[in-house]
C-alpha atoms as a PDB file:
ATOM      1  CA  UNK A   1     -72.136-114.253 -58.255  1.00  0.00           C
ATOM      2  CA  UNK A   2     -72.477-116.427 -61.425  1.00  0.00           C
ATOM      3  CA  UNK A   3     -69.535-116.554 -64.286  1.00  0.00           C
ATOM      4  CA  UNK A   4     -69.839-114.362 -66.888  1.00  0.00           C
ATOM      5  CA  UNK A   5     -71.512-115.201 -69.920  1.00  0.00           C
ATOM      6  CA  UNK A   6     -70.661-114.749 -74.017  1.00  0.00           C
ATOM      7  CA  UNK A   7     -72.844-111.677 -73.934  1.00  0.00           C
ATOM      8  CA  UNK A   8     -70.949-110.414 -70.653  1.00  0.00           C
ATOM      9  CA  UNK A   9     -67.907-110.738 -72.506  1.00  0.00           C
ATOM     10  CA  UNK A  10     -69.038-108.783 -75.714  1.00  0.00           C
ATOM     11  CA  UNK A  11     -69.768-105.514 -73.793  1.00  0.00           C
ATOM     12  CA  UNK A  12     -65.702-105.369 -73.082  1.00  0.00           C
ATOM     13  CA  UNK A  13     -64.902-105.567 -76.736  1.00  0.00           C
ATOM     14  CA  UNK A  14     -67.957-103.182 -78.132  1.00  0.00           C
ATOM     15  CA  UNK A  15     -66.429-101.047 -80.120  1.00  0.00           C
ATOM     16  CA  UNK A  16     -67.927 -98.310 -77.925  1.00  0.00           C
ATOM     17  CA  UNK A  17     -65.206 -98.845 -75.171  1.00  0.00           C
ATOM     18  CA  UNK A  18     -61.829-100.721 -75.974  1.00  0.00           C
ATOM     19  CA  UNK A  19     -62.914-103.331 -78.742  1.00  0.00           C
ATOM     20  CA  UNK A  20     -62.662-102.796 -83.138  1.00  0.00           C
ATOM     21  CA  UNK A  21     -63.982-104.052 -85.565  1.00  0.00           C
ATOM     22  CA  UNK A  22     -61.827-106.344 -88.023  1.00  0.00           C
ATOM     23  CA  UNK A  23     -62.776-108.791 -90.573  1.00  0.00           C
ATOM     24  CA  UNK A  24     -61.747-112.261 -89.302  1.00  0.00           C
ATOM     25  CA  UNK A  25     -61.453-115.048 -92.296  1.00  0.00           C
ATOM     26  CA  UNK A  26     -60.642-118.634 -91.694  1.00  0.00           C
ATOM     27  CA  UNK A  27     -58.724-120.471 -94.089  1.00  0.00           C
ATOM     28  CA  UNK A  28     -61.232-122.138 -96.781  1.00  0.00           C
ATOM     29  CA  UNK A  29     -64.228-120.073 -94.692  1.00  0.00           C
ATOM     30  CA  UNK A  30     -66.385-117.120 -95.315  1.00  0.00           C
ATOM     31  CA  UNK A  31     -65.506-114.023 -93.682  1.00  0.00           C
ATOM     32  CA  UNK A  32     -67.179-112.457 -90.599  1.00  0.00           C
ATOM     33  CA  UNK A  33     -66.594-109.329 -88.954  1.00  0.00           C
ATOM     34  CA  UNK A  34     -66.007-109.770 -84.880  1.00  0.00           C
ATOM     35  CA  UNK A  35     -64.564-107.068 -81.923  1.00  0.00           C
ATOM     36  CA  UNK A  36     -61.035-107.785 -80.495  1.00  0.00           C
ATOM     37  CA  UNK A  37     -58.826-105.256 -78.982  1.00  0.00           C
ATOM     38  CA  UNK A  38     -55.836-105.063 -81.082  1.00  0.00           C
ATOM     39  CA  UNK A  39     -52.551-103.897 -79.661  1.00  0.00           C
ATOM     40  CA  UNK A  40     -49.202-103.833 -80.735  1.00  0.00           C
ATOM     41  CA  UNK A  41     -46.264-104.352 -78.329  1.00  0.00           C
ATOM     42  CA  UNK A  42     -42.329-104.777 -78.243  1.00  0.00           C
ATOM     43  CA  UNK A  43     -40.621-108.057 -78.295  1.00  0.00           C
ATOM     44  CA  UNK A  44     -37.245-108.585 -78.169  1.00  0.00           C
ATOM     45  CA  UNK A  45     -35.970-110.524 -80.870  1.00  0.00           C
ATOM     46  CA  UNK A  46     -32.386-113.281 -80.620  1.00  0.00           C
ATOM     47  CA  UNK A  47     -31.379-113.272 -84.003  1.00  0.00           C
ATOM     48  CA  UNK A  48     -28.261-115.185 -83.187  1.00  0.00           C
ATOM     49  CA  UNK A  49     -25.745-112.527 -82.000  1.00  0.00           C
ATOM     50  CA  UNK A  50     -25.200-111.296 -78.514  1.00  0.00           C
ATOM     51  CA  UNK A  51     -27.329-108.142 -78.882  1.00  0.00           C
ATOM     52  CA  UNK A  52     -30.911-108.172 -78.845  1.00  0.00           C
ATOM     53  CA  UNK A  53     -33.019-105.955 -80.822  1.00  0.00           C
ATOM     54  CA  UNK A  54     -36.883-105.145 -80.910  1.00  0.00           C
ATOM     55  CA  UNK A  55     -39.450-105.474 -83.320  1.00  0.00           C
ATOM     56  CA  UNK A  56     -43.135-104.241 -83.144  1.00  0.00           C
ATOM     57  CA  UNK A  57     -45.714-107.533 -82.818  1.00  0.00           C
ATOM     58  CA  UNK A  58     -49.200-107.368 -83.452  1.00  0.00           C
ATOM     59  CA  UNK A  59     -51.725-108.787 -81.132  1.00  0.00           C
ATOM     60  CA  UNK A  60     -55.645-109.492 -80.538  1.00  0.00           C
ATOM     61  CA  UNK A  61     -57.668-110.945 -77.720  1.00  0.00           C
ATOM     62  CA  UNK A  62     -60.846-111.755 -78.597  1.00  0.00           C
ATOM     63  CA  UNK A  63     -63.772-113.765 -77.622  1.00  0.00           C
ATOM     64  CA  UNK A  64     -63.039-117.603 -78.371  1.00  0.00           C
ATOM     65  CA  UNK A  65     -66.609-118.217 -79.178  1.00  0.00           C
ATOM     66  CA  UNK A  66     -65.250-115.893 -82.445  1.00  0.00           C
ATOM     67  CA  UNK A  67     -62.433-117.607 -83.102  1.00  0.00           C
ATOM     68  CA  UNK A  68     -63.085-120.996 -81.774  1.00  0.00           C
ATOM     69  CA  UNK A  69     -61.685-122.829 -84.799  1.00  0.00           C
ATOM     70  CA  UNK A  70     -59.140-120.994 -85.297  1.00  0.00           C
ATOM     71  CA  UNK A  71     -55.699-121.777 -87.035  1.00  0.00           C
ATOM     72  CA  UNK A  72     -52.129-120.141 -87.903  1.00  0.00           C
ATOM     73  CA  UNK A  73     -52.754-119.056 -91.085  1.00  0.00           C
ATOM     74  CA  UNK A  74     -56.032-117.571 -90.736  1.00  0.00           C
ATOM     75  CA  UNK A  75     -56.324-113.588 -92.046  1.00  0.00           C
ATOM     76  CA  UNK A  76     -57.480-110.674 -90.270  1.00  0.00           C
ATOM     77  CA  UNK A  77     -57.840-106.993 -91.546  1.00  0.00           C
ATOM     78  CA  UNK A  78     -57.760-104.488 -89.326  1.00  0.00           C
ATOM     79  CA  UNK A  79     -57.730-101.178 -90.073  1.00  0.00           C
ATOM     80  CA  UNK A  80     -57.170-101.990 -93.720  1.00  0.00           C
ATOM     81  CA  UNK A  81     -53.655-103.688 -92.975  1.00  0.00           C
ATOM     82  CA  UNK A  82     -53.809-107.860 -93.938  1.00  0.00           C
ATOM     83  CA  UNK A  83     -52.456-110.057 -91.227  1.00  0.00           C
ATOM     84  CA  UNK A  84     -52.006-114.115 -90.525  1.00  0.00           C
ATOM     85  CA  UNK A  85     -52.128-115.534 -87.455  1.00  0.00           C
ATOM     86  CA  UNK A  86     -49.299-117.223 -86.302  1.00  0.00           C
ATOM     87  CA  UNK A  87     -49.978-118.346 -82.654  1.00  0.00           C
ATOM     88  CA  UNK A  88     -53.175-118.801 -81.125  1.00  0.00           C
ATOM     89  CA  UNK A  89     -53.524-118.380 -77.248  1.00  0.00           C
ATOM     90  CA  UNK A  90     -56.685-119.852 -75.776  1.00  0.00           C
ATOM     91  CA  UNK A  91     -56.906-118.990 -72.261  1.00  0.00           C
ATOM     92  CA  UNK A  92     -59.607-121.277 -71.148  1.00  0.00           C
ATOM     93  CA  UNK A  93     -62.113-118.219 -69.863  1.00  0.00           C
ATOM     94  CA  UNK A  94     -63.641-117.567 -72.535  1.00  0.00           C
ATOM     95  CA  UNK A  95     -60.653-115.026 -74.388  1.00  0.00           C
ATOM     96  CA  UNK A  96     -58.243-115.963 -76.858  1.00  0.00           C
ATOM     97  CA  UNK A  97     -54.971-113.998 -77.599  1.00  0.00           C
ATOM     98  CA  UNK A  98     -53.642-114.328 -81.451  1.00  0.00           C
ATOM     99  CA  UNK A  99     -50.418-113.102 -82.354  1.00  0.00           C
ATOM    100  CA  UNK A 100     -50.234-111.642 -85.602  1.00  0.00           C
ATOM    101  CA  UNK A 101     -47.733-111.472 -88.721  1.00  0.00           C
ATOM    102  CA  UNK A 102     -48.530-108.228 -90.771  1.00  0.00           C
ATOM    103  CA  UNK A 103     -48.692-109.321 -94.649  1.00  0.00           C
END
């Protein structure tokens, strides 16, 4: 059994199963349109006192071969809401995780 391949990886994030669309834009680079899966998840958040309290993040994984240059700072629209990334999560098998700061 080999290792899958860029085009392996593209089938899970066809927009026909778990993936969507968004427009990816580098800073100082065109725009492009690639698949993640986009998600949304609670984090707790320390903002200095002794209770806690939780805030909605936004987060991708994509292929890396879309996003292999990418930087905090870069935009994304997805589903017509603006975001920059802020931290950028290469895994080292071929998917990257960004998390996301909603403009």
């Amino acid at each position: 059994m080999g290792f899958e391949t860029v085009d392996d990886r593209a089938i899970f994030f066809s927009v026909d199963d778990f993936g969507e669309a968004v427009t990816y834009t580098p800073q100082g680079g065109d725009a492009a349109v690639i698949n993640v899966i986009f998600d949304t998840e609670f984090v707790e958040v320390n903002a200095g006192g002794s209770v806690g309290f939780a805030q909605n993040q936004a987060v991708i994984l994509c292929r890396t071969s879309d996003v292999s240059a990418a930087a905090e700072g870069d935009a994304f629209t997805i589903s017509g809401a603006d975001y920059t990334a802020r931290v950028i999560q290469d895994d080292g098998t071929g998917t990257t995780t960004i998390i996301l700061e909603r403009d």
